[in-house]
PDB file of N, CA and C in Angstrom:
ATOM      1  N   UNK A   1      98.572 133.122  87.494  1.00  0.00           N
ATOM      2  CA  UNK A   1      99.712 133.333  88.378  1.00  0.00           C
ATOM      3  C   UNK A   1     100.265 131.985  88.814  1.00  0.00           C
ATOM      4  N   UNK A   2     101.688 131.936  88.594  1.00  0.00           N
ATOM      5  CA  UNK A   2     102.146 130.964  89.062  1.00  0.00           C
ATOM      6  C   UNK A   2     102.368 130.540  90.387  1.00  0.00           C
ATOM      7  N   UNK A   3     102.108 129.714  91.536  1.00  0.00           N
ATOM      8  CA  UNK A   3     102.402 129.932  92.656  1.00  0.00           C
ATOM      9  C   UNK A   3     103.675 128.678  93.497  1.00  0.00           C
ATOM     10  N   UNK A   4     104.487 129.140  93.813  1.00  0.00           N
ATOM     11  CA  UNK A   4     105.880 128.326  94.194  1.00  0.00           C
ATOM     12  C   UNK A   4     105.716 127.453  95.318  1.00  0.00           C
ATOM     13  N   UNK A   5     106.192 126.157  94.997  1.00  0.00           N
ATOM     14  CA  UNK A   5     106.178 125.785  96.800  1.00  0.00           C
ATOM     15  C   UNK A   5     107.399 125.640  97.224  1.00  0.00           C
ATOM     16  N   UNK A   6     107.522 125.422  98.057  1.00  0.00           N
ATOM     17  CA  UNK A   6     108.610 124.772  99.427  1.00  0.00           C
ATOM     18  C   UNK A   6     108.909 123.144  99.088  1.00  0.00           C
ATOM     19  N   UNK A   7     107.580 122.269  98.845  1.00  0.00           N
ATOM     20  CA  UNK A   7     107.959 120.898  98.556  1.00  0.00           C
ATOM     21  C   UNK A   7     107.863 120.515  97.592  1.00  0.00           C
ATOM     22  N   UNK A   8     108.794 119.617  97.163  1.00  0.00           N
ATOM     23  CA  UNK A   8     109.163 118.999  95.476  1.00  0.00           C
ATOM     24  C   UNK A   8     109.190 117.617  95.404  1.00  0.00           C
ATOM     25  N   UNK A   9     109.304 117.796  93.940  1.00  0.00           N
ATOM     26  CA  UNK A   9     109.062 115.800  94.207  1.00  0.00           C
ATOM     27  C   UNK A   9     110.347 115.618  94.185  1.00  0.00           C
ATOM     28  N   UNK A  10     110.194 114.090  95.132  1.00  0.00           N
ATOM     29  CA  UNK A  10     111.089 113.673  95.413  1.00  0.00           C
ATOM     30  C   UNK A  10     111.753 113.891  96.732  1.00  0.00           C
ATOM     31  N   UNK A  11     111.193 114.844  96.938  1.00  0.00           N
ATOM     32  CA  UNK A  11     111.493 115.470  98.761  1.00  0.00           C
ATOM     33  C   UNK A  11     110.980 114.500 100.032  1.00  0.00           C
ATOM     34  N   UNK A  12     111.479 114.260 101.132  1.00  0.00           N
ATOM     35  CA  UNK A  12     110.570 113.043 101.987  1.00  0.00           C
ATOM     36  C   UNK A  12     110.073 114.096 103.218  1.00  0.00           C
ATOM     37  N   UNK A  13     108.907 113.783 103.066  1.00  0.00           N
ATOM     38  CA  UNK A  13     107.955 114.657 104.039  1.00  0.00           C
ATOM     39  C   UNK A  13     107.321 114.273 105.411  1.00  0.00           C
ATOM     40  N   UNK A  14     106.772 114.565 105.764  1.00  0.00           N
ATOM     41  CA  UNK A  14     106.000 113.677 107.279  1.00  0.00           C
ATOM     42  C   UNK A  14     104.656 114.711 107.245  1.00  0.00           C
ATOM     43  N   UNK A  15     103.629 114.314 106.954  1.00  0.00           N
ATOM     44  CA  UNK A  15     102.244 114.584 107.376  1.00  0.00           C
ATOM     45  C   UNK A  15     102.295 115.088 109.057  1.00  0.00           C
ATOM     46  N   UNK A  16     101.838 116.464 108.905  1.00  0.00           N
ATOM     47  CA  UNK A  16     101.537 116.965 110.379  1.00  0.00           C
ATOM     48  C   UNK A  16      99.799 116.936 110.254  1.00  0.00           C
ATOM     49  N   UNK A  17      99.233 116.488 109.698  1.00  0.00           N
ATOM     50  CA  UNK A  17      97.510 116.785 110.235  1.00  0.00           C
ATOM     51  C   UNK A  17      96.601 115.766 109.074  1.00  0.00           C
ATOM     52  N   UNK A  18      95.650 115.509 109.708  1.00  0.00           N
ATOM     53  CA  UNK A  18      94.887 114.792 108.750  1.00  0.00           C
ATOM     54  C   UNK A  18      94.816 113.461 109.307  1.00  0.00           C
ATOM     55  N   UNK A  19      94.319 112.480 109.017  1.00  0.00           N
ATOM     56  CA  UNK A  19      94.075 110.699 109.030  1.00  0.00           C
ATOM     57  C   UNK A  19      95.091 110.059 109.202  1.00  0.00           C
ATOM     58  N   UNK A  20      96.509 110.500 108.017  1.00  0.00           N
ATOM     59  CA  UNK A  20      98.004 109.861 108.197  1.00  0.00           C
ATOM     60  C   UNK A  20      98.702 110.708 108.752  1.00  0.00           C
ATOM     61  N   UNK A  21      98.301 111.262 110.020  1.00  0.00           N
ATOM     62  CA  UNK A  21      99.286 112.028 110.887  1.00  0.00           C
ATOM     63  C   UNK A  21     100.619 111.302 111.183  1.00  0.00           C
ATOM     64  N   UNK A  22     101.717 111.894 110.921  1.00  0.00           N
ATOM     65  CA  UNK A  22     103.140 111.177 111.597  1.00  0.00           C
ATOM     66  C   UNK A  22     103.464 110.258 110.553  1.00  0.00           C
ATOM     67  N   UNK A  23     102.980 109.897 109.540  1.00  0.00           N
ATOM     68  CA  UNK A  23     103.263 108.732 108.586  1.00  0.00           C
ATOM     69  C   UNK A  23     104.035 109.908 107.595  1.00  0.00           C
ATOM     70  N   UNK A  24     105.709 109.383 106.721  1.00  0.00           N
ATOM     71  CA  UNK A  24     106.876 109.926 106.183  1.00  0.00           C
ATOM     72  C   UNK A  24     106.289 108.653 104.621  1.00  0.00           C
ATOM     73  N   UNK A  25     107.060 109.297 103.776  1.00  0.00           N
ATOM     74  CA  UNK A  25     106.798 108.868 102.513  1.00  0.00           C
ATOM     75  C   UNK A  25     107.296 110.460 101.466  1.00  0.00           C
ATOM     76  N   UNK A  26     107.462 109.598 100.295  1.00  0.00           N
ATOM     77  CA  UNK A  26     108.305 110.677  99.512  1.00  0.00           C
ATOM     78  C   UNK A  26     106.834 111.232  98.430  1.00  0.00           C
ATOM     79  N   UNK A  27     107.205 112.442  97.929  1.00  0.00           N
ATOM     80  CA  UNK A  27     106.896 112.973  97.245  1.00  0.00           C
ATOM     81  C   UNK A  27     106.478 112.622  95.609  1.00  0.00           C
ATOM     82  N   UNK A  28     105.669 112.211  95.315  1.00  0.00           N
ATOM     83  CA  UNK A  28     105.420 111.445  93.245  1.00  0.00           C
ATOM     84  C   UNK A  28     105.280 112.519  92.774  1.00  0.00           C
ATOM     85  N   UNK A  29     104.407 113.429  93.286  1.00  0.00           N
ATOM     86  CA  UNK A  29     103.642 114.574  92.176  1.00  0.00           C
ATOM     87  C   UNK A  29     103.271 115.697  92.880  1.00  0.00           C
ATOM     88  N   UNK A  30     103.404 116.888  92.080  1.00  0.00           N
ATOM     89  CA  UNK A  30     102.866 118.400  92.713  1.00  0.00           C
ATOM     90  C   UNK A  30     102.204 118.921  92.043  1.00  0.00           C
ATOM     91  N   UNK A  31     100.957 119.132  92.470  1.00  0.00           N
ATOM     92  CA  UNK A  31      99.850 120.080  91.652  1.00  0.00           C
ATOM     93  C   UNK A  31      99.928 121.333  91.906  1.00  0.00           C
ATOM     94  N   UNK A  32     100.552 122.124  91.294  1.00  0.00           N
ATOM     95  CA  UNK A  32     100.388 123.847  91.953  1.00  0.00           C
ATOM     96  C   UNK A  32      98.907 124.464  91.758  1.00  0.00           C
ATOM     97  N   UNK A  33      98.149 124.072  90.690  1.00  0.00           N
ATOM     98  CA  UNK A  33      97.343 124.449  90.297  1.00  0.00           C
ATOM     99  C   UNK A  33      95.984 124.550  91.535  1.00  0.00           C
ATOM    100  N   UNK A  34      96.132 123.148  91.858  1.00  0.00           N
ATOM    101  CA  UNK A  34      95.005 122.764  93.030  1.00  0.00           C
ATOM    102  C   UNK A  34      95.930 122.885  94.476  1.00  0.00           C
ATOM    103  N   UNK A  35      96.933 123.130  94.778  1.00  0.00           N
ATOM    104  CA  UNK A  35      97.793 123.069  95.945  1.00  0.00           C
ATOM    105  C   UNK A  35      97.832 122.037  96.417  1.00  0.00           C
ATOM    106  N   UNK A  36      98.374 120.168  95.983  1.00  0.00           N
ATOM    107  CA  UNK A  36      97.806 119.381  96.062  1.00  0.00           C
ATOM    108  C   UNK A  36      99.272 118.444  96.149  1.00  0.00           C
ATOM    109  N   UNK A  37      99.606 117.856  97.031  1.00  0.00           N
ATOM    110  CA  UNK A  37     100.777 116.742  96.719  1.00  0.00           C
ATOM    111  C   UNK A  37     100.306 115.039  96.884  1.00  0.00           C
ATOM    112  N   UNK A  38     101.159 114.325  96.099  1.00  0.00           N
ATOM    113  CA  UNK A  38     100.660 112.705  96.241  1.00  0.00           C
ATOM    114  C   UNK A  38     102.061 112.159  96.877  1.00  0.00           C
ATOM    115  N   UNK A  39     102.032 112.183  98.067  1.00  0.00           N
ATOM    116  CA  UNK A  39     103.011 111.187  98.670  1.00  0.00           C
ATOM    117  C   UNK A  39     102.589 109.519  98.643  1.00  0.00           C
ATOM    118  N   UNK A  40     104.210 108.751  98.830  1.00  0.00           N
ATOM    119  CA  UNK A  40     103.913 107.358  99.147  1.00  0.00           C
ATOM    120  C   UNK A  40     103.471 106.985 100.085  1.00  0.00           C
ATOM    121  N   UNK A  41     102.178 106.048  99.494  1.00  0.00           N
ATOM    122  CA  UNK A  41     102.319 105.017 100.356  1.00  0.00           C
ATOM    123  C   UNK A  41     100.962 106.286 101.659  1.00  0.00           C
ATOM    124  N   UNK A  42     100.896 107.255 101.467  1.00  0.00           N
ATOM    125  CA  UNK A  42     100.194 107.952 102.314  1.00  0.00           C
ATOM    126  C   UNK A  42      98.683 108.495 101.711  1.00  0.00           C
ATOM    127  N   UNK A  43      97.265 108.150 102.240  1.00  0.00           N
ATOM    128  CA  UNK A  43      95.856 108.965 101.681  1.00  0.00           C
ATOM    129  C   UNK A  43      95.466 108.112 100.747  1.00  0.00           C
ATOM    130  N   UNK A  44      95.500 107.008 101.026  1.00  0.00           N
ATOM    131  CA  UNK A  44      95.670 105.343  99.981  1.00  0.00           C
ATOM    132  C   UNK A  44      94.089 105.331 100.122  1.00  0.00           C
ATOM    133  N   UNK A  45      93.204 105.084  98.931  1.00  0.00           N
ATOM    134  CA  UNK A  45      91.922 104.949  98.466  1.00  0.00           C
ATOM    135  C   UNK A  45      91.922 103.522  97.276  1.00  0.00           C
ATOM    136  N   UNK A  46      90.963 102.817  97.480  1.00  0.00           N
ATOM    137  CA  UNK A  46      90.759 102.210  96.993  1.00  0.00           C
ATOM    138  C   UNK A  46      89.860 102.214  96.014  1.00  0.00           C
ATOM    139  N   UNK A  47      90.140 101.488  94.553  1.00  0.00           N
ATOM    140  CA  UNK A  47      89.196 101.594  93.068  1.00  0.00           C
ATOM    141  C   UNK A  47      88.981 100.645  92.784  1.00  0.00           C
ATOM    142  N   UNK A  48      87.854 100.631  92.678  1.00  0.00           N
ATOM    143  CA  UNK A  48      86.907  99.349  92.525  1.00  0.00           C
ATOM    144  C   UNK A  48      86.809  99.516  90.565  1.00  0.00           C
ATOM    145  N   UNK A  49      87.712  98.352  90.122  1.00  0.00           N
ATOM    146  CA  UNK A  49      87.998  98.820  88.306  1.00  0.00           C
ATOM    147  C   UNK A  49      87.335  97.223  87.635  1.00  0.00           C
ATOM    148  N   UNK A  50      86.493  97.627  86.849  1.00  0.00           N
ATOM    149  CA  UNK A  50      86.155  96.605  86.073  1.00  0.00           C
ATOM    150  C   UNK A  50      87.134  96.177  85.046  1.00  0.00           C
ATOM    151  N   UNK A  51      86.872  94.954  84.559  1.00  0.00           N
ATOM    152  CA  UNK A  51      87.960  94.273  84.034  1.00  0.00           C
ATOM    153  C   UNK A  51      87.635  94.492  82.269  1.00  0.00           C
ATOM    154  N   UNK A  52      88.771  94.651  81.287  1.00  0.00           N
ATOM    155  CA  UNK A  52      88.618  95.247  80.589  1.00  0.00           C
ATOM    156  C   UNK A  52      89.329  94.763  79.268  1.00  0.00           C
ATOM    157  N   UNK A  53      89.339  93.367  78.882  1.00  0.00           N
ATOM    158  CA  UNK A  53      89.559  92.520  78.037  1.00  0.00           C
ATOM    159  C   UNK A  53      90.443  93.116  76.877  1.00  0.00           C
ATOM    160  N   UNK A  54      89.477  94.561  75.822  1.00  0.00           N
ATOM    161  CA  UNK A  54      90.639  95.219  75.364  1.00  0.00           C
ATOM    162  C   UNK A  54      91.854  95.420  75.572  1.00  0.00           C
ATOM    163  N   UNK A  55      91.664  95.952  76.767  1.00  0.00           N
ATOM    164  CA  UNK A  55      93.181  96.523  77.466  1.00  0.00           C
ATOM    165  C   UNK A  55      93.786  95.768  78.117  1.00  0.00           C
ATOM    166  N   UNK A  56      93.574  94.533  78.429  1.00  0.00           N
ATOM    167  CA  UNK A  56      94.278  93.749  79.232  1.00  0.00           C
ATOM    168  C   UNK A  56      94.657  93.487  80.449  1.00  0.00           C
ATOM    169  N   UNK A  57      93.598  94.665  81.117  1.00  0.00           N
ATOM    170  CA  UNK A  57      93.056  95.007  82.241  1.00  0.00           C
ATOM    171  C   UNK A  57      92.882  94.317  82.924  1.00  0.00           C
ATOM    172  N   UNK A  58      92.600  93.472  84.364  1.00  0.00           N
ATOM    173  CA  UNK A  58      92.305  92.667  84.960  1.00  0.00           C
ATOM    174  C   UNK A  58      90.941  93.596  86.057  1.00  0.00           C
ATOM    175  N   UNK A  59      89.955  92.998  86.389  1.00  0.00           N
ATOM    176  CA  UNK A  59      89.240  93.858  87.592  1.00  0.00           C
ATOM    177  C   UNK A  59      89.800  93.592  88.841  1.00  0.00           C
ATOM    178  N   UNK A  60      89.329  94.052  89.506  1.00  0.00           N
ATOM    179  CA  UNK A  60      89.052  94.007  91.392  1.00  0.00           C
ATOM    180  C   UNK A  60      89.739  95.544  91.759  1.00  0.00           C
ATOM    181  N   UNK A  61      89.735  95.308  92.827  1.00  0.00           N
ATOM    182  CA  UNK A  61      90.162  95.888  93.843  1.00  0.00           C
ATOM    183  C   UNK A  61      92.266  97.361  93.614  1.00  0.00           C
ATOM    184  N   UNK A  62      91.701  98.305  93.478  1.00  0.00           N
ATOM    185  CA  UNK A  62      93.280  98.706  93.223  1.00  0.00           C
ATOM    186  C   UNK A  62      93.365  99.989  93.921  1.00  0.00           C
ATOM    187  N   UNK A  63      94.870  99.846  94.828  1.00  0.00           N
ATOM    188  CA  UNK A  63      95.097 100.733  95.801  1.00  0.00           C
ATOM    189  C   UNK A  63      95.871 101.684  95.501  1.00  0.00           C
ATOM    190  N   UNK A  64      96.066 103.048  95.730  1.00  0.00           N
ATOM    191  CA  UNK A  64      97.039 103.810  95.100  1.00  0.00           C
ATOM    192  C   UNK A  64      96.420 104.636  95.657  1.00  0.00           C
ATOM    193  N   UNK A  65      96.874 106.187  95.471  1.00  0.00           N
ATOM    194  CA  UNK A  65      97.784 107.435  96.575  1.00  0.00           C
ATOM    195  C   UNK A  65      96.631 108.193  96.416  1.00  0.00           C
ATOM    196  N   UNK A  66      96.493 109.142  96.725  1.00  0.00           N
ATOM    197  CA  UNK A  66      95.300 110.746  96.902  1.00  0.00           C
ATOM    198  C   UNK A  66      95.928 111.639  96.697  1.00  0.00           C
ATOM    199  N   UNK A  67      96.288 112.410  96.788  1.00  0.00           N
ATOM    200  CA  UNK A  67      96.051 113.995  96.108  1.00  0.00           C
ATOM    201  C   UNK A  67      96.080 114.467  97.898  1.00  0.00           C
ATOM    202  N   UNK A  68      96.995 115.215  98.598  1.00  0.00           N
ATOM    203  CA  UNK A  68      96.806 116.032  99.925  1.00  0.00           C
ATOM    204  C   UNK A  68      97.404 117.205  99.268  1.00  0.00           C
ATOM    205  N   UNK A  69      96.166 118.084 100.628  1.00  0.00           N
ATOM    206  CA  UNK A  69      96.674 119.391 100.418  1.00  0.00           C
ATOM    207  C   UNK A  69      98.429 119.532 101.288  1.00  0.00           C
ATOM    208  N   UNK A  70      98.951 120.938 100.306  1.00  0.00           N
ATOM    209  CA  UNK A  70     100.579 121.087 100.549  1.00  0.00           C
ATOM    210  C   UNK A  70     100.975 121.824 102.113  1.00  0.00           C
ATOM    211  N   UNK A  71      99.515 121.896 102.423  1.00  0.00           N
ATOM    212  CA  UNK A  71      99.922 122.703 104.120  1.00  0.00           C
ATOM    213  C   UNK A  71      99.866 121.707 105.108  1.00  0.00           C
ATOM    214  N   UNK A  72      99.563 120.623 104.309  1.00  0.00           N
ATOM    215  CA  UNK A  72      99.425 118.982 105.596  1.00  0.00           C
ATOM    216  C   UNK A  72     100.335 118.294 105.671  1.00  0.00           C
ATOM    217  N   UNK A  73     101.518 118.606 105.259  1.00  0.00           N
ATOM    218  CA  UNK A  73     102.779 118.161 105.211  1.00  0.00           C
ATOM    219  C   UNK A  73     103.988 118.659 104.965  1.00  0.00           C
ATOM    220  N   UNK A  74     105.350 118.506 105.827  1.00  0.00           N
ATOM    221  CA  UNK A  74     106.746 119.274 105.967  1.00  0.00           C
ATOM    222  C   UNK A  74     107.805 118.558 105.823  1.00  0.00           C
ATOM    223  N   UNK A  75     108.454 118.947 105.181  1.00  0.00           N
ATOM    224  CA  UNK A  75     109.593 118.748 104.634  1.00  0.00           C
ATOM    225  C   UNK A  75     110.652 118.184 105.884  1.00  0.00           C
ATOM    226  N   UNK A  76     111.301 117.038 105.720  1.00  0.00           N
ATOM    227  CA  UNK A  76     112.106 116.420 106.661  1.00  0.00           C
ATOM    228  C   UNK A  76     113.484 116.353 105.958  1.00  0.00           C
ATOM    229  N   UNK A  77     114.241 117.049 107.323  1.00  0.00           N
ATOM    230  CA  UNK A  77     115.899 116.934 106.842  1.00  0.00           C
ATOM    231  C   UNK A  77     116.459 115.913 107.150  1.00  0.00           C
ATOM    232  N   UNK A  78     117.716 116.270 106.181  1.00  0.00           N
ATOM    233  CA  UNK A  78     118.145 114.768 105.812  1.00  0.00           C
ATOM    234  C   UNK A  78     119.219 114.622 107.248  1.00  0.00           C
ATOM    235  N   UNK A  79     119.906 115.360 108.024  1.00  0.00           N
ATOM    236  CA  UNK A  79     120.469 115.345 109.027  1.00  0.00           C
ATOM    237  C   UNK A  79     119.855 114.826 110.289  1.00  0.00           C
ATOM    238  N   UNK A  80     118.928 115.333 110.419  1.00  0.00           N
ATOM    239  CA  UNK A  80     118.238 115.003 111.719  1.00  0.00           C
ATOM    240  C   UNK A  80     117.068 114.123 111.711  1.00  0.00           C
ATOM    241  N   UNK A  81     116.411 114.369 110.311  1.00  0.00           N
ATOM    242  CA  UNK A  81     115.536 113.352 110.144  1.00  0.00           C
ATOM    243  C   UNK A  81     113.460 113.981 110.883  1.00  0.00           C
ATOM    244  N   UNK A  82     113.941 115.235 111.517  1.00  0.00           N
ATOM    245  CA  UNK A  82     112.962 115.917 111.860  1.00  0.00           C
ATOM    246  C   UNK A  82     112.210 116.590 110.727  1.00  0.00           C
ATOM    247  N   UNK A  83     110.584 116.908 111.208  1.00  0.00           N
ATOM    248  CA  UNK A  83     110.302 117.885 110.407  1.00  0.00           C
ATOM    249  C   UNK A  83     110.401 118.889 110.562  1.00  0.00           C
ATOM    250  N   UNK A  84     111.183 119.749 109.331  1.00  0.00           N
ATOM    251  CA  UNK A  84     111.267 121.552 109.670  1.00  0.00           C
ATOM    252  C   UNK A  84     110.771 122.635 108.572  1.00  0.00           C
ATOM    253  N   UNK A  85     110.811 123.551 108.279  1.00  0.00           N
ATOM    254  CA  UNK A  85     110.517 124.487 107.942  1.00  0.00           C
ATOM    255  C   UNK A  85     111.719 124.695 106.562  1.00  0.00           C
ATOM    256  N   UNK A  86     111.282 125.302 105.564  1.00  0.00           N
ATOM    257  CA  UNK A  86     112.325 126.136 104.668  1.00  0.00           C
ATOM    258  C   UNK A  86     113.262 127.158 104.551  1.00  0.00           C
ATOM    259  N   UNK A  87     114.307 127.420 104.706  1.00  0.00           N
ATOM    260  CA  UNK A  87     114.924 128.647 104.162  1.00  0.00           C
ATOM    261  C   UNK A  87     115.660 128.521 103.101  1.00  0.00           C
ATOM    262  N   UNK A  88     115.567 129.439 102.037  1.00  0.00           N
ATOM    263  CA  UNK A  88     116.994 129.849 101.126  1.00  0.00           C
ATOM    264  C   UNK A  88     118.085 130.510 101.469  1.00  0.00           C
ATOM    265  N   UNK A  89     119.435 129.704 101.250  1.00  0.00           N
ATOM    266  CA  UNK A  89     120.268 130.156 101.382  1.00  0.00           C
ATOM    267  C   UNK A  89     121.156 130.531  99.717  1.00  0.00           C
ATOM    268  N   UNK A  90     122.198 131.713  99.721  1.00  0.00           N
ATOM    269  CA  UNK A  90     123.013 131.861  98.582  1.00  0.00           C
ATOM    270  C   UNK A  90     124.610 131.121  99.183  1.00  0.00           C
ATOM    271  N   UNK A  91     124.812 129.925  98.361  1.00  0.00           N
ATOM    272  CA  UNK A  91     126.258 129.478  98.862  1.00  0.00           C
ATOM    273  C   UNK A  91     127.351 130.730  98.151  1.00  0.00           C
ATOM    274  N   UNK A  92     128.366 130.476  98.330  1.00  0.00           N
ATOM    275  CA  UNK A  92     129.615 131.437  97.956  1.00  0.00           C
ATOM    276  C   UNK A  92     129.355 131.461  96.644  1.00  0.00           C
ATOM    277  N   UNK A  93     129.446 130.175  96.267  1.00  0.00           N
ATOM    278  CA  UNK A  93     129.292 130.658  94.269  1.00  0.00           C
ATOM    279  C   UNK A  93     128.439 131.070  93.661  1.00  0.00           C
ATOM    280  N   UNK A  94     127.541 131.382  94.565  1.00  0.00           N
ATOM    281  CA  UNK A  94     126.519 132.126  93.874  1.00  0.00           C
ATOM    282  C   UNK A  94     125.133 131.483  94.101  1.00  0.00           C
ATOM    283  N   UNK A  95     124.841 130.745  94.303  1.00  0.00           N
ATOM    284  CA  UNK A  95     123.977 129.267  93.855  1.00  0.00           C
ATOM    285  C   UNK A  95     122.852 129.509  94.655  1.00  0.00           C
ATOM    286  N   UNK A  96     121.602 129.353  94.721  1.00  0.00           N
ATOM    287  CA  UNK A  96     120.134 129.316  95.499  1.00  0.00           C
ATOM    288  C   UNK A  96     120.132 128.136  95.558  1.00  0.00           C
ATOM    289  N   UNK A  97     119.995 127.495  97.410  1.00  0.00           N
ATOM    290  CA  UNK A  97     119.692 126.221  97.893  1.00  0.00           C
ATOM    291  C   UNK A  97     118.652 126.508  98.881  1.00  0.00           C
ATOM    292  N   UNK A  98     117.583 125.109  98.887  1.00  0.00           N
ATOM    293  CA  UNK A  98     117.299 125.123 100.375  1.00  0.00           C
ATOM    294  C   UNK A  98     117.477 124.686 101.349  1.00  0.00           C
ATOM    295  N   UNK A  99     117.629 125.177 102.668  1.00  0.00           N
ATOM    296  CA  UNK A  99     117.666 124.470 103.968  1.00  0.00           C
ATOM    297  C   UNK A  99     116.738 124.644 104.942  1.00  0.00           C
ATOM    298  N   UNK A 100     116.731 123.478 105.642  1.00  0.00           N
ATOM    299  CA  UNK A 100     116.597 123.216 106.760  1.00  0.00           C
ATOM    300  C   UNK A 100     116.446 124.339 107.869  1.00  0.00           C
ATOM    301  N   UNK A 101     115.136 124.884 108.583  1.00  0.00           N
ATOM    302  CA  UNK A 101     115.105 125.331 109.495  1.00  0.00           C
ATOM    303  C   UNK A 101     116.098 125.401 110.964  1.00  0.00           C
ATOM    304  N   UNK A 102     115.493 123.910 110.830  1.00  0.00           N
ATOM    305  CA  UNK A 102     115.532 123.001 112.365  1.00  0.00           C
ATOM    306  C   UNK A 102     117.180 122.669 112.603  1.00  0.00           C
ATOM    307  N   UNK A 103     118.019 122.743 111.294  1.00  0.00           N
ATOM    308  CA  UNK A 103     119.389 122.310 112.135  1.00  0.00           C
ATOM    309  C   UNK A 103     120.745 123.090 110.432  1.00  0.00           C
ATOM    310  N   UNK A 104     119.843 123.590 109.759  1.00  0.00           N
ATOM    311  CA  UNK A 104     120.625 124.329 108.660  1.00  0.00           C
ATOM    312  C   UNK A 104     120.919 123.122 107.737  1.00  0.00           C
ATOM    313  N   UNK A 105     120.483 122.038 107.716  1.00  0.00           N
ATOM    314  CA  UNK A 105     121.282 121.033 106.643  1.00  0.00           C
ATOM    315  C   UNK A 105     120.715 121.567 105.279  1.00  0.00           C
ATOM    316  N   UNK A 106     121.539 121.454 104.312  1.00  0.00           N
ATOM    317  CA  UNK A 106     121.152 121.478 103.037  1.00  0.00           C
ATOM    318  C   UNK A 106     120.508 120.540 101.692  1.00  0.00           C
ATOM    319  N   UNK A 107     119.182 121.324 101.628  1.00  0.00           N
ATOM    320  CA  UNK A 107     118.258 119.882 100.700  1.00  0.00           C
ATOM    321  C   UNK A 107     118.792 119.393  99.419  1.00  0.00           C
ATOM    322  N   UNK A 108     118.607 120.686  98.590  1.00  0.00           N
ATOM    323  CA  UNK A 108     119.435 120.372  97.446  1.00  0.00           C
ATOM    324  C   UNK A 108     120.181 119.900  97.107  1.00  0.00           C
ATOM    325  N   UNK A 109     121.238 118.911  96.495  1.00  0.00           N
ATOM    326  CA  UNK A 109     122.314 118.498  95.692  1.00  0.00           C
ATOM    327  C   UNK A 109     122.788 119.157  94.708  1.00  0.00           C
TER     328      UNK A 109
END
């Protein structure tokens, strides 16, 4: 079963719970499978990578994103800049968009 979300990449979110509470950063990747999003710059772990001559690899130290679950973070409109909630709306021509709870702005382009 396929299961749909609310946030997409590319969407800018704000963490409501967890370690990076209140910290905004955009969207890289969506796992539906595991219910799982990788925002910027947010759940930053560090890899300790040996250096790897084949590949051209260098070692030490390398920082990059985690994997959060999709209920630890909400979607921020582009109007107000708050975090809100989803609705679909049908414009006149027909069209499925989403908006904005908190003040009706529209996400989509």
């Amino acid at each position: 079963m396929k299961s749909s979300f609310k946030v997409k990449k590319g969407d800018q979110v704000q963490v409501i719970a967890g370690k990076d509470k209140g910290k905004k950063g955009k969207v890289l990747r969506v796992d539906r499978a595991s219910r799982r999003v990788v925002v910027e710059h947010v759940n930053m772990l560090k890899r300790h990578t040996k250096a790897n001559p084949g590949k051209g690899a260098t070692g030490g130290i390398v920082e990059r994103e985690a994997p959060i679950a999709v209920s630890n973070v909400m979607v921020i409109s582009g109007d107000t800049g708050r975090p809100t909630r989803i609705a679909y709306r049908i414009l006149e021509d027909g069209k499925k968009v989403r908006s904005a709870k908190v003040d009706g702005a529209i996400l989509d382009q």
